[in-house]
N, C-alpha and C. Protein backbone atom coordinates (compact mmCIF):
# COMPACT_ATOMS: atom_id res chain seq x y z
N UNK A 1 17.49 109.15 -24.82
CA UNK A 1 17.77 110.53 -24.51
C UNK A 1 19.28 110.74 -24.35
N UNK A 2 19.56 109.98 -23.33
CA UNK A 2 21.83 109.82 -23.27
C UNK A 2 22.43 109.63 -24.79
N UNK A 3 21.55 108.74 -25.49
CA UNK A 3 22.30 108.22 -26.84
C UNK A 3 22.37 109.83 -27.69
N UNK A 4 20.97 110.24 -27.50
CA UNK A 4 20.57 111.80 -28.46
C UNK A 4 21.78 112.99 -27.89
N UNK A 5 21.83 112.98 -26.89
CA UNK A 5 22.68 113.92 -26.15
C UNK A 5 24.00 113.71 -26.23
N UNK A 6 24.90 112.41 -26.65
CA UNK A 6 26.09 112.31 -26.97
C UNK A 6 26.45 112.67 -28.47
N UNK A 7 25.16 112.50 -29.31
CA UNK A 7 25.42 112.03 -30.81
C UNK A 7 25.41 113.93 -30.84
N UNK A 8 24.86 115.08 -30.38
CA UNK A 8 24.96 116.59 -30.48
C UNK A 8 26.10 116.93 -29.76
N UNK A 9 26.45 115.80 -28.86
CA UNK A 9 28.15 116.42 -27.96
C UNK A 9 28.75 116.37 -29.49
N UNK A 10 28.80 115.36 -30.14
CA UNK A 10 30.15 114.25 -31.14
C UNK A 10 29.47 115.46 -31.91
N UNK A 11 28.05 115.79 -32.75
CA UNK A 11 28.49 116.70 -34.03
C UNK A 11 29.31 117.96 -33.12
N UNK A 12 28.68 118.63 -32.18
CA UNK A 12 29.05 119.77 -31.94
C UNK A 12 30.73 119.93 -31.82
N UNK A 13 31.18 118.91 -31.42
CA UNK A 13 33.00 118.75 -32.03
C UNK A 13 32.94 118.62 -32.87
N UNK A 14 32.63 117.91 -33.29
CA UNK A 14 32.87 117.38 -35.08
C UNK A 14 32.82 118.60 -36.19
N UNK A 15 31.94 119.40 -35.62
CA UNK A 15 31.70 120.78 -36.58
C UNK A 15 32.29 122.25 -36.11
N UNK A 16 33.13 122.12 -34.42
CA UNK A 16 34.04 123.14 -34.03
C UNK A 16 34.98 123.06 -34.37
N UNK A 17 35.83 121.59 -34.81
CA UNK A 17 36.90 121.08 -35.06
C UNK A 17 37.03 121.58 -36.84
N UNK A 18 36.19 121.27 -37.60
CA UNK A 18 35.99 121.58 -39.00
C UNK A 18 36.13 122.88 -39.13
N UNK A 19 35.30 123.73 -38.06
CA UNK A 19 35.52 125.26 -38.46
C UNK A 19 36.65 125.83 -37.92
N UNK A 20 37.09 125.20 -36.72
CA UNK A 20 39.08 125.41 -36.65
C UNK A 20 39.94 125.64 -37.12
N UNK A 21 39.89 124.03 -38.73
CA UNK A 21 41.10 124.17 -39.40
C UNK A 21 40.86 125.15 -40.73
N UNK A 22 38.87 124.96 -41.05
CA UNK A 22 38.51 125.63 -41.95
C UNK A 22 39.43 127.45 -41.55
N UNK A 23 39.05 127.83 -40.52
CA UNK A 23 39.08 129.15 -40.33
C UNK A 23 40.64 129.59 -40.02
N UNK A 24 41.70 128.72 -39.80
CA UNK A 24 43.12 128.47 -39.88
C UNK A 24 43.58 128.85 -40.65
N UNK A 25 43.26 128.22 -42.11
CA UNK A 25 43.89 127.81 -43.36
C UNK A 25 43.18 129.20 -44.21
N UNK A 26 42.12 129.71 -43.40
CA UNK A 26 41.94 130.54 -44.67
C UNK A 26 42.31 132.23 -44.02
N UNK A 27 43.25 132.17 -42.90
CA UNK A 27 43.52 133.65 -42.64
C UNK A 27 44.86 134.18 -43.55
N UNK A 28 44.38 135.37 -43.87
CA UNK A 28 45.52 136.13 -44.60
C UNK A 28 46.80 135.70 -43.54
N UNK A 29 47.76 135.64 -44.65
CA UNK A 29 49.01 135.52 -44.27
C UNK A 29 49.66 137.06 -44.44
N UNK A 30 50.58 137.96 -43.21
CA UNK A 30 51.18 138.90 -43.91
C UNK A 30 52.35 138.65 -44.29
N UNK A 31 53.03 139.41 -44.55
CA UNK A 31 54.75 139.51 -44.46
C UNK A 31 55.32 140.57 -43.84
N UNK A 32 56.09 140.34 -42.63
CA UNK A 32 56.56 141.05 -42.00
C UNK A 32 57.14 142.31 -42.69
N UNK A 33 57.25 143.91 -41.99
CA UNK A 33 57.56 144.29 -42.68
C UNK A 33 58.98 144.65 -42.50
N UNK A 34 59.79 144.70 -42.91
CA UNK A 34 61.16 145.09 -43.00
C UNK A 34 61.73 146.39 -42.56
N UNK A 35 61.96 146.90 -41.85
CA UNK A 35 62.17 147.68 -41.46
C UNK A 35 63.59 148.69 -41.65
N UNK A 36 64.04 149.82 -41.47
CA UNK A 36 65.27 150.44 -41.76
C UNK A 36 66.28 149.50 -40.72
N UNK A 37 67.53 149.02 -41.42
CA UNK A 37 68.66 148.68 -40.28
C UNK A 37 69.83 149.04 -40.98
N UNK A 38 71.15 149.30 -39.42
CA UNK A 38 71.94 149.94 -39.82
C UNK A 38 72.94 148.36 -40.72
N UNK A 39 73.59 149.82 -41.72
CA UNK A 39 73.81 148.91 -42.70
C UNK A 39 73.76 148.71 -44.16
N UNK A 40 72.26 148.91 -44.26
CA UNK A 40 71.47 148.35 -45.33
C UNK A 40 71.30 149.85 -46.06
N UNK A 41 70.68 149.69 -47.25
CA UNK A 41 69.95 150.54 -47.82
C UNK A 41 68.83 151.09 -47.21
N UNK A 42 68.96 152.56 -47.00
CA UNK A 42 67.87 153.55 -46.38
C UNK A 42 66.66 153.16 -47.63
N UNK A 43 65.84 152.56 -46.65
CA UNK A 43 63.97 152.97 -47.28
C UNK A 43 64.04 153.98 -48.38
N UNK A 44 63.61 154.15 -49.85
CA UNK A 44 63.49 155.56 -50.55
C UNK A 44 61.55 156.03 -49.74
N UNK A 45 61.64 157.24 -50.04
CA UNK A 45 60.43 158.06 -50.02
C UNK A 45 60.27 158.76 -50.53
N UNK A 46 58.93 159.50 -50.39
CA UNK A 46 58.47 161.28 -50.52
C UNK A 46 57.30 161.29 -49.85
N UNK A 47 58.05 162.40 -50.09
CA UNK A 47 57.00 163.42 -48.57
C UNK A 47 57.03 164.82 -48.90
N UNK A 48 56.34 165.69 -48.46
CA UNK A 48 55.79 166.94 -48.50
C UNK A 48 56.73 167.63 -47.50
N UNK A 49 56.64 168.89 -48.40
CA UNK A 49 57.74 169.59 -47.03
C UNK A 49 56.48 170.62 -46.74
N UNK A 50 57.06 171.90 -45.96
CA UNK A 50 55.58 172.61 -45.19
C UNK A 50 55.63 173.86 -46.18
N UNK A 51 56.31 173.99 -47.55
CA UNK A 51 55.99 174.62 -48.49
C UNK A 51 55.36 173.78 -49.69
N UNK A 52 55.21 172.88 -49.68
CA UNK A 52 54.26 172.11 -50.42
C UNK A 52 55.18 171.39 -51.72
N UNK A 53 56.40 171.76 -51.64
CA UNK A 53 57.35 170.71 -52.39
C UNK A 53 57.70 169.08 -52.10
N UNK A 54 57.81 168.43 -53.07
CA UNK A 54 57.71 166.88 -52.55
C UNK A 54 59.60 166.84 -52.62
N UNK A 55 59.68 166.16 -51.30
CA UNK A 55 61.22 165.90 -51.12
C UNK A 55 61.05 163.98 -51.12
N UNK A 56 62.17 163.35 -52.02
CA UNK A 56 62.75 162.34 -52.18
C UNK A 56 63.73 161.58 -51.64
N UNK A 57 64.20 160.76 -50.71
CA UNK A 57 65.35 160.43 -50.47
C UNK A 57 66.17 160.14 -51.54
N UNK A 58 65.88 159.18 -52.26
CA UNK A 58 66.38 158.78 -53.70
C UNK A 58 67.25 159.70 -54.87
N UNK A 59 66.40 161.01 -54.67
CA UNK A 59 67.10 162.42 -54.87
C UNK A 59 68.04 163.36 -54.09
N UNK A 60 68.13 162.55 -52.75
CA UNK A 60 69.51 163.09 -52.18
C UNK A 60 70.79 162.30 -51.93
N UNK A 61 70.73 161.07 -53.20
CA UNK A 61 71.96 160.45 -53.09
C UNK A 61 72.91 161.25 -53.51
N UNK A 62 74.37 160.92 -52.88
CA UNK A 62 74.95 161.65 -53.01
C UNK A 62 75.88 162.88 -51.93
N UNK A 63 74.80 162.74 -50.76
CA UNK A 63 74.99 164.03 -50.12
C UNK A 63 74.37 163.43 -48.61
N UNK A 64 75.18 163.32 -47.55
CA UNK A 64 74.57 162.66 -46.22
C UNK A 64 73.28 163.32 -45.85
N UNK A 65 72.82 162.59 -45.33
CA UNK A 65 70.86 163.20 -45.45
C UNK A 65 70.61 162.54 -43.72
N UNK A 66 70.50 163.20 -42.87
CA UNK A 66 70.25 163.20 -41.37
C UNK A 66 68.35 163.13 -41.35
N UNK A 67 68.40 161.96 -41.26
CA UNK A 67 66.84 161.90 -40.83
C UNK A 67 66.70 161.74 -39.96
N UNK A 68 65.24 162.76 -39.08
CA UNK A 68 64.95 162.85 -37.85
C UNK A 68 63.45 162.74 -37.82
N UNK A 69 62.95 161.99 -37.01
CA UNK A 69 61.45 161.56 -37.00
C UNK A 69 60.92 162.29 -35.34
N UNK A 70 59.88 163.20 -35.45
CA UNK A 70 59.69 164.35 -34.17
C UNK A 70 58.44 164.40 -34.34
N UNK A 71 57.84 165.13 -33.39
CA UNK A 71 56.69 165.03 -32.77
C UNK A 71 56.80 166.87 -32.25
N UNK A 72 55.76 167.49 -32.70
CA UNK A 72 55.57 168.82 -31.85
C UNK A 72 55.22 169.04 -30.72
N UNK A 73 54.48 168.06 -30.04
CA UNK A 73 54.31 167.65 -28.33
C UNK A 73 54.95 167.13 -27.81
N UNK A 74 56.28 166.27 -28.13
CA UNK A 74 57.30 165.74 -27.73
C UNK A 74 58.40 166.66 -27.33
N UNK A 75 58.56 166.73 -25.98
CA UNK A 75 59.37 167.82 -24.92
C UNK A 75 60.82 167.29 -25.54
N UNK A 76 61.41 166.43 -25.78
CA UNK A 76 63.06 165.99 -26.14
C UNK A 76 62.96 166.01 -27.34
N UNK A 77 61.96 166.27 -28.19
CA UNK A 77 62.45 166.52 -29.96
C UNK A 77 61.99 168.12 -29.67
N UNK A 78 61.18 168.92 -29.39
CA UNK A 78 61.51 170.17 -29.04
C UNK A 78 62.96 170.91 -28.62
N UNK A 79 63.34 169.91 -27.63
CA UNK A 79 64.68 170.45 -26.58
C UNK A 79 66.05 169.93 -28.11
N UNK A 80 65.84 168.96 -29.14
CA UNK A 80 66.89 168.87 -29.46
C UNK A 80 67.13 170.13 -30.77
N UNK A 81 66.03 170.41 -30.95
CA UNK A 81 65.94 171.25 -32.40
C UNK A 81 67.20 172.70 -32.53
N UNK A 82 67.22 173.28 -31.30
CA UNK A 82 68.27 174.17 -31.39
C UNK A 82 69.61 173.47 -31.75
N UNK A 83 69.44 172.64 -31.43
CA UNK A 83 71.13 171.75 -31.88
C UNK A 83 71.00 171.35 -33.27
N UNK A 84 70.17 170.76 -33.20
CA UNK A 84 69.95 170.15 -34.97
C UNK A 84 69.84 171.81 -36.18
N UNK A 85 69.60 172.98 -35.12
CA UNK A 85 69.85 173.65 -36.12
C UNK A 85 71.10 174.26 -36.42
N UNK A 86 71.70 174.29 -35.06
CA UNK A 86 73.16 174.62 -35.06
C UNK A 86 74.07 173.24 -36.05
N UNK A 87 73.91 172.41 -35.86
CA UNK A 87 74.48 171.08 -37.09
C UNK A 87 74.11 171.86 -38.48
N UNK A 88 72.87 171.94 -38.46
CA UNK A 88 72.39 172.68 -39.74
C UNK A 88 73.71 173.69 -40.33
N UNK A 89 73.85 174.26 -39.28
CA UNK A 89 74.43 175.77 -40.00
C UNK A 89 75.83 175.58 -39.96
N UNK A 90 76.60 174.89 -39.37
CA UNK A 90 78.22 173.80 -39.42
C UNK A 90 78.23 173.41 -40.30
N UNK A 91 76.82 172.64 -41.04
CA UNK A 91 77.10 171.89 -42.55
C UNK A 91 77.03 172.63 -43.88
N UNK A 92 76.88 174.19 -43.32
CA UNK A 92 76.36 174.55 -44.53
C UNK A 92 76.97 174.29 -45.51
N UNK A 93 77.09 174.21 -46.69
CA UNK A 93 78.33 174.17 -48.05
C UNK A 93 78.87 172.59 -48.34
N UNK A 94 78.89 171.62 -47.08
CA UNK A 94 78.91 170.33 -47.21
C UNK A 94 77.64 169.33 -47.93
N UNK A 95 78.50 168.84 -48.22
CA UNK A 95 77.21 167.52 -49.19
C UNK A 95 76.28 166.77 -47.86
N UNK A 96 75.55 167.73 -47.43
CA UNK A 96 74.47 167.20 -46.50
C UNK A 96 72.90 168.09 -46.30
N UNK A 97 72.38 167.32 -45.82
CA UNK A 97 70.75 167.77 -45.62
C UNK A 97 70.23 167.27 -44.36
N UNK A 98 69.59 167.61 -44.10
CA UNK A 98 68.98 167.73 -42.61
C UNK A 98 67.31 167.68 -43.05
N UNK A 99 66.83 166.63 -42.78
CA UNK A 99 65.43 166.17 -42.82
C UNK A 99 64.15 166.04 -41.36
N UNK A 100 63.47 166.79 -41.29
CA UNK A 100 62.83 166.76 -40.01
C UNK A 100 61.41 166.43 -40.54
N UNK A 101 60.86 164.96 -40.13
CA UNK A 101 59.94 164.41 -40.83
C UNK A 101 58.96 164.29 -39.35
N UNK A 102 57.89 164.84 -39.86
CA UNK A 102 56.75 165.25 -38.36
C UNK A 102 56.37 164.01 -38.44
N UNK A 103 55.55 163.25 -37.73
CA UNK A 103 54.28 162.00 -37.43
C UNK A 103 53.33 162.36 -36.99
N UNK A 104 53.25 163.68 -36.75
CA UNK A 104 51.61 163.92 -36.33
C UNK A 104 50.46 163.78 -37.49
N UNK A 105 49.43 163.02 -36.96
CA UNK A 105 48.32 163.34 -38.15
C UNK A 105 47.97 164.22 -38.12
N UNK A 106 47.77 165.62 -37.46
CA UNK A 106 47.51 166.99 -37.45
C UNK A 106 48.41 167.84 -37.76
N UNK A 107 49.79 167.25 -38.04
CA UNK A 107 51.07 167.92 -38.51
C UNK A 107 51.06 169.15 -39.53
N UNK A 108 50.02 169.12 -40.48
CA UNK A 108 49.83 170.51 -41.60
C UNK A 108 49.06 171.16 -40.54
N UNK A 109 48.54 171.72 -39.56
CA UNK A 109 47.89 172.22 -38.52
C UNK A 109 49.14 172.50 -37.25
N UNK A 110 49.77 171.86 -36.85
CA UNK A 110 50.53 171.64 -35.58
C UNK A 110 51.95 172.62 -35.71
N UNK A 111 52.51 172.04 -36.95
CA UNK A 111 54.02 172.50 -37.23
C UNK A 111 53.98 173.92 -37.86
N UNK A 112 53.07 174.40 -38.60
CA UNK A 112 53.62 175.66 -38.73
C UNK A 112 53.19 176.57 -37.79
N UNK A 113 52.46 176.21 -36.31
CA UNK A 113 52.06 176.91 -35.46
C UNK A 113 53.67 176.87 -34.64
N UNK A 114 53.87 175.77 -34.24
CA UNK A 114 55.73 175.81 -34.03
C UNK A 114 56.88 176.30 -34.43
N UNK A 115 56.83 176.04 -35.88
CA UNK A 115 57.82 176.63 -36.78
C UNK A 115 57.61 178.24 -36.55
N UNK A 116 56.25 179.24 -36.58
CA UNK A 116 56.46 180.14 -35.93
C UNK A 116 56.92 180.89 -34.86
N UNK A 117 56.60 180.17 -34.10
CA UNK A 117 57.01 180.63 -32.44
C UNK A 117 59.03 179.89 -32.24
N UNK A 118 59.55 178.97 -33.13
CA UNK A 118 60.33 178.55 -32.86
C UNK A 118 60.98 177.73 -34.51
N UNK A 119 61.43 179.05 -35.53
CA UNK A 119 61.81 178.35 -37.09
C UNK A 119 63.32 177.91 -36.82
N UNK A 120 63.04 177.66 -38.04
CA UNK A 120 64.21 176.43 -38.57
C UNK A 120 64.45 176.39 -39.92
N UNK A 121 65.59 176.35 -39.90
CA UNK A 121 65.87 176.89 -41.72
C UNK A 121 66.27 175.30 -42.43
N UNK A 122 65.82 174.04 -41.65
CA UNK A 122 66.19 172.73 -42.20
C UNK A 122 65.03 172.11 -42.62
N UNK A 123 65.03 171.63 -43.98
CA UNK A 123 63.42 171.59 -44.50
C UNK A 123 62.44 170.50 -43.17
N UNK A 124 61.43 170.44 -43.36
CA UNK A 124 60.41 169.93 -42.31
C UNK A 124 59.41 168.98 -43.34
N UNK A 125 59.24 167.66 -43.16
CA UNK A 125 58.65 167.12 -43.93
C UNK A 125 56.99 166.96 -43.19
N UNK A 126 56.39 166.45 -43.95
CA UNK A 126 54.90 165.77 -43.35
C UNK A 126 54.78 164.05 -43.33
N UNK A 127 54.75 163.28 -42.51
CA UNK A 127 54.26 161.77 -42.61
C UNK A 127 53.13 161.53 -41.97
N UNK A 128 51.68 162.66 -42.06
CA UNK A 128 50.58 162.39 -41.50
C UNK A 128 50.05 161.46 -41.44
N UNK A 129 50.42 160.09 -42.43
CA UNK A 129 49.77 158.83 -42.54
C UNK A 129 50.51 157.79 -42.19
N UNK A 130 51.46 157.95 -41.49
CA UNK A 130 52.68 157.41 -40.67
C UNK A 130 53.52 156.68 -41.76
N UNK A 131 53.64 156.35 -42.78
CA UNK A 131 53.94 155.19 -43.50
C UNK A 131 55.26 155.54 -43.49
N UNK A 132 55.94 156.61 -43.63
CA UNK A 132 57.76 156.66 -43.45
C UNK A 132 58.45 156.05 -42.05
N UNK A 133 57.18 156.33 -41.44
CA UNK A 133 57.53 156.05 -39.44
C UNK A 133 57.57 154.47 -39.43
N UNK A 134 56.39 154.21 -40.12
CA UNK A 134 56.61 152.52 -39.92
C UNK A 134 57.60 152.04 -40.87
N UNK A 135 58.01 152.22 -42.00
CA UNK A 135 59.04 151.30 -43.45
C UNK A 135 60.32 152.37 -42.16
N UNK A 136 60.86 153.25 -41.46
CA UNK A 136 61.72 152.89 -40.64
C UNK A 136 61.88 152.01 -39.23
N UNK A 137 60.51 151.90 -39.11
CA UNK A 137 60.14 151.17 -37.58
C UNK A 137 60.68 151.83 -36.80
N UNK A 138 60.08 152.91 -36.69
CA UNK A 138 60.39 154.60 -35.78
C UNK A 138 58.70 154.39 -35.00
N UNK A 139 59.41 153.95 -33.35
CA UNK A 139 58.18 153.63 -32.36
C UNK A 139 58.54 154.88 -31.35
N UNK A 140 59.66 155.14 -31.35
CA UNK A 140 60.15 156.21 -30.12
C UNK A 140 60.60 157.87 -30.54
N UNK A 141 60.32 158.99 -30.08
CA UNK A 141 60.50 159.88 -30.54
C UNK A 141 61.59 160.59 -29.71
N UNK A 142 61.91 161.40 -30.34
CA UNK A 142 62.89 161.78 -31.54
C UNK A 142 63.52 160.23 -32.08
N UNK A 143 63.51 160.03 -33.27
CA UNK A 143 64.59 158.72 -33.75
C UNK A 143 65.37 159.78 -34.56
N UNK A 144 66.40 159.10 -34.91
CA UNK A 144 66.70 159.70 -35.81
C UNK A 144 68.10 158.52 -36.79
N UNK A 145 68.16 158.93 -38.06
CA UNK A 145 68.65 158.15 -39.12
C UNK A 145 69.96 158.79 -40.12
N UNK A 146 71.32 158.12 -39.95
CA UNK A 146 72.42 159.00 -40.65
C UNK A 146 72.47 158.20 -41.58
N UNK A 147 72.52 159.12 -42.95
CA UNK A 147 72.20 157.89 -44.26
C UNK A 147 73.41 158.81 -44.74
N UNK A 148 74.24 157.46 -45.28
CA UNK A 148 75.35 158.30 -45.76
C UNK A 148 75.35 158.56 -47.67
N UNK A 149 76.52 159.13 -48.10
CA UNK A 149 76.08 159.68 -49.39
C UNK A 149 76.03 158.26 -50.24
N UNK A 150 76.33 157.36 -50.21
CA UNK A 150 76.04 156.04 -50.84
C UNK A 150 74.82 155.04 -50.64
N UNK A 151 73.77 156.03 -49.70
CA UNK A 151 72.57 155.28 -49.26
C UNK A 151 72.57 154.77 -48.68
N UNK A 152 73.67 153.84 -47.67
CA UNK A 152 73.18 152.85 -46.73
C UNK A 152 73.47 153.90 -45.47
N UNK A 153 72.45 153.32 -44.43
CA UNK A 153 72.11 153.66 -42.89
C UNK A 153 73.18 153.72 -42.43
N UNK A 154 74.13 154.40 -41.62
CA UNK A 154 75.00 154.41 -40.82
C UNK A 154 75.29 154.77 -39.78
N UNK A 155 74.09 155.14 -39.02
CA UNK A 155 73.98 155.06 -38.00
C UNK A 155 71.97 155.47 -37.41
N UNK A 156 71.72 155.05 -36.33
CA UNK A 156 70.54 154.98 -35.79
C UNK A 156 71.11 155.97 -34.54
N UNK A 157 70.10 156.70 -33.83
CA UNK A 157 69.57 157.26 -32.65
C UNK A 157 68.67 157.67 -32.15
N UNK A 158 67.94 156.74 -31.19
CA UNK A 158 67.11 156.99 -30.52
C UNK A 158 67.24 157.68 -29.10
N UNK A 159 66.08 158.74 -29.25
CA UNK A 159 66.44 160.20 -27.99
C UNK A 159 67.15 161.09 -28.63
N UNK A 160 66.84 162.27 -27.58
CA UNK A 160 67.86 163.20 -28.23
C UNK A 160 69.13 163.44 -27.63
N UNK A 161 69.57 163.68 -28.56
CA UNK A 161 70.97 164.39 -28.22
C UNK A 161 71.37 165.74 -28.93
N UNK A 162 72.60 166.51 -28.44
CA UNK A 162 73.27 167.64 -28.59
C UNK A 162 73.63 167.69 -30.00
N UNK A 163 73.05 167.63 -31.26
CA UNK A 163 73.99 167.63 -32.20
C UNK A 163 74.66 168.57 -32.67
N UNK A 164 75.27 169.68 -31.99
CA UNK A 164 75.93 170.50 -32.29
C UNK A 164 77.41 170.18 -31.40
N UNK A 165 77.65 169.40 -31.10
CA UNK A 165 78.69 168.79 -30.11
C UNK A 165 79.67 168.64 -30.89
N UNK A 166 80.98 168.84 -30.82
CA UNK A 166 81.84 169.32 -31.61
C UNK A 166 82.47 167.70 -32.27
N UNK A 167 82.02 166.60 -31.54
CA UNK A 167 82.74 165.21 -31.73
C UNK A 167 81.16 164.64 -32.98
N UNK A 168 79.91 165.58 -33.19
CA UNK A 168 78.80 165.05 -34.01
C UNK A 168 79.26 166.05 -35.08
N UNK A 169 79.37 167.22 -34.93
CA UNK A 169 80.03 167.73 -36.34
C UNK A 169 80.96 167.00 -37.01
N UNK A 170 81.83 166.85 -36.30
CA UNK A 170 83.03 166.37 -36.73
C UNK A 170 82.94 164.90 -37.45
N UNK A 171 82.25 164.31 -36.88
CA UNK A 171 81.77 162.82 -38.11
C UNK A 171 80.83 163.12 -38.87
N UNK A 172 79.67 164.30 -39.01
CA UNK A 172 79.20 164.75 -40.26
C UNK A 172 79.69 164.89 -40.93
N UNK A 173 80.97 165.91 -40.56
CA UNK A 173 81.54 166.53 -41.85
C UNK A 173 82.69 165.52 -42.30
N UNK A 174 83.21 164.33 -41.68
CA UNK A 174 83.62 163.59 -41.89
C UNK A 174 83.35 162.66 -43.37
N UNK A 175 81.92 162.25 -43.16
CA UNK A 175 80.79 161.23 -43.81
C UNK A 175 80.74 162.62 -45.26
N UNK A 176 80.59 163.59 -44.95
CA UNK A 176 80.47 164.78 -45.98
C UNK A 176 81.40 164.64 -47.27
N UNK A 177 82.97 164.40 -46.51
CA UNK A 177 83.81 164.03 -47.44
C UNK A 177 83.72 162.79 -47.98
N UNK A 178 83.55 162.09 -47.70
CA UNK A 178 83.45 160.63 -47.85
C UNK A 178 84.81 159.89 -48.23
């Protein structure tokens, strides 16, 4: 009976141990994903704006492109939008664009109930399926992304801030000239 009862200890390792390395060796491997850093080449995309035109990054080389990643329930991407529209209207005529890319999955529902009560003349994108939020590794809201006219990232900010502040114009329109 001791001999029977050791020889089911020894398979019962013998066959947890097998399905260990078995079940080891056969998990998907991913690859991390890479994320936007300053520096580098901005991520290309498209995305939907809230008139149903597809906007490109790739198609605004050339011209500094301010990406901002917001949330319509988010109280500090609400509070920064009057500034980002005042930047808006400082840049007008300069080689720049102003990108406001939602993350809500209810975002075709959410934003033009906002955009009413509170517009904005700087196009408004859709990333209902998050995939722009993650290829920037945008976890915190408001982020936001200064891509200059040669494509690479040049600066990151997370939170909001004043961008109508006369020292954030002033390096827009800086980056404008290039």
């Amino acid at each position: 009976m001791r001999r029977m009862s050791l020889i089911m200890v020894a398979l019962i390792l013998v066959g947890g141990s097998l399905y260990l390395v078995s079940a080891s060796s056969s998990r998907p491997t991913y690859e991390p994903v890479k994320v936007a850093v300053l520096g580098d080449a901005a991520p290309d995309f498209e995305l939907e704006d809230t008139a149903g035109n597809k906007v490109s990054l790739a198609e605004l080389r050339g011209k500094v492109v301010l990406v901002n990643f917001w949330a319509a329930w988010c109280p500090p991407c609400r509070a920064e939008m009057p500034s980002m529209e005042k930047l808006n209207e400082a840049m007008a005529g300069e080689d720049f664009i102003m990108l406001a890319i939602n993350v809500e999955e209810d975002g075709r529902t959410s934003v033009p109930v906002f955009l009413n009560k509170t517009p904005h003349t700087f196009p408004v994108l859709y990333d209902d399926q998050g995939v722009v939020q993650e290829l920037y590794g945008v976890y915190k809201l408001p982020e936001s992304f200064v891509i200059r006219k040669d494509g690479i990232i040049d600066d990151k900010v997370i939170g909001a801030i004043d961008w109508a502040h006369p020292e954030t114009i002033a390096y827009f329109k800086g980056l404008a000239k290039g």
